[in-house]
Protein backbone atom coordinates (compact mmCIF):
# COMPACT_ATOMS: atom_id res chain seq x y z
CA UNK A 1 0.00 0.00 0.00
CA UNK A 2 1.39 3.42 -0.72
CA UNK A 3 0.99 6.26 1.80
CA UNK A 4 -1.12 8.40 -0.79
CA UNK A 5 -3.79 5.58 -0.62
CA UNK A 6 -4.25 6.29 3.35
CA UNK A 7 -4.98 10.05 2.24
CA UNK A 8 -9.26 10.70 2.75
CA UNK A 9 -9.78 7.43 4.67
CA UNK A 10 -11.79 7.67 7.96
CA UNK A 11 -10.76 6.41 10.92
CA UNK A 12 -12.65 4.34 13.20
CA UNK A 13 -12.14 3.07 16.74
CA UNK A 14 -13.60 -0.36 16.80
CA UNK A 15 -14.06 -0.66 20.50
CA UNK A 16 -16.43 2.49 21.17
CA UNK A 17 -17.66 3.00 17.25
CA UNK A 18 -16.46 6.77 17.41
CA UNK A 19 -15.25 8.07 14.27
CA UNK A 20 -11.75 9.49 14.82
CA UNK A 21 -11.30 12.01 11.91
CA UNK A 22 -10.48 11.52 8.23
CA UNK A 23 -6.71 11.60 7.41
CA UNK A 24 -5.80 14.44 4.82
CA UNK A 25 -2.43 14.83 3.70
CA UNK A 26 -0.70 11.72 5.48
CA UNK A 27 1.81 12.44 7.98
CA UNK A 28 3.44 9.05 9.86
CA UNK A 29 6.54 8.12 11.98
CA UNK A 30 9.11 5.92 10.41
CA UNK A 31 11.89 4.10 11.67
CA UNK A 32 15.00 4.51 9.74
CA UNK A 33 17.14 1.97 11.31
CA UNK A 34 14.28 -1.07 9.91
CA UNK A 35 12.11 1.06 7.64
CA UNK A 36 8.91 0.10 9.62
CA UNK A 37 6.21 2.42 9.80
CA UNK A 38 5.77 3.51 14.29
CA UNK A 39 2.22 5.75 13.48
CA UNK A 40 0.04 7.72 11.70
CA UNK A 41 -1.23 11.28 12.77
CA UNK A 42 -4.97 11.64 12.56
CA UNK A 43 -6.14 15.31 12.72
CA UNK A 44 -9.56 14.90 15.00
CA UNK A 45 -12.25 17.08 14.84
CA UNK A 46 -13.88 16.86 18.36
CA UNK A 47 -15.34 20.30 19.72
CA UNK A 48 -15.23 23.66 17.38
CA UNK A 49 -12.07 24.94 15.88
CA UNK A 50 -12.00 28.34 13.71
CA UNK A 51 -9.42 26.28 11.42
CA UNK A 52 -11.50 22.85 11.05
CA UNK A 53 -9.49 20.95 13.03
CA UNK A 54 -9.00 20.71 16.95
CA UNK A 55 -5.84 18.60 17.16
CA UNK A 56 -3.85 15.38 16.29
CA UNK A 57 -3.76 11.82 17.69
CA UNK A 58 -0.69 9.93 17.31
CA UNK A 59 -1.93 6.17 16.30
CA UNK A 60 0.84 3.31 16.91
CA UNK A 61 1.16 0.88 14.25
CA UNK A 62 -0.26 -1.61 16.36
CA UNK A 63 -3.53 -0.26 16.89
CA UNK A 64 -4.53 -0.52 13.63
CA UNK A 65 -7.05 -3.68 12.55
CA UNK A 66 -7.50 -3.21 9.22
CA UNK A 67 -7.32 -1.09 6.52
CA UNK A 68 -9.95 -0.91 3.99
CA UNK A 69 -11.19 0.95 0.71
CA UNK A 70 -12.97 3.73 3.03
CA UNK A 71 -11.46 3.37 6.74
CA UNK A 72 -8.77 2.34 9.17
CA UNK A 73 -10.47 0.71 12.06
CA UNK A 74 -8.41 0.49 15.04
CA UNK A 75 -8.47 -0.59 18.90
CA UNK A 76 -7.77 1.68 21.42
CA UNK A 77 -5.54 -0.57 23.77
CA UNK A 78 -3.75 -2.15 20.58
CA UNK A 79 -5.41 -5.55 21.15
CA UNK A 80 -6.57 -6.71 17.72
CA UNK A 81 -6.58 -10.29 16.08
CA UNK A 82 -4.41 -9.92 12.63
């Protein structure tokens, strides 16, 4: 999967049903040493924001369940069945 395929996804927390935000222009975390990807940032858009957008949540690699055409549905303690 290429990074530019993440780009307009929403993301999904599979343990409460909340949707997280919709990731824009990708940003992640990569370790150089073993090229593996650490996270993603997800802008959320809880509460009002005069720019759109209240903040960022770092998500770990390992949170992530799947990914699919539309979203990225995670777990919030990590705890997923691959």
């Amino acid at each position: 999967m290429r990074l530019s395929e993440l780009k307009n996804k929403e993301v999904i927390d599979i343990d409460s049903g909340m949707r997280l935000g919709r990731i824009g222009e990708c940003e992640v975390s990569i370790d150089l040493t073993s090229g593996r990807l650490i996270d993603i940032m997800v802008p959320t858009e809880d509460g009002f924001s005069l720019f759109g957008k209240s903040g960022i949540e770092l998500v770990a690699w390992e949170r992530i369940h799947k990914i699919g055409n539309d979203f990225i549905l995670l777990s919030a303690n990590g705890d997923v069945n691959r």
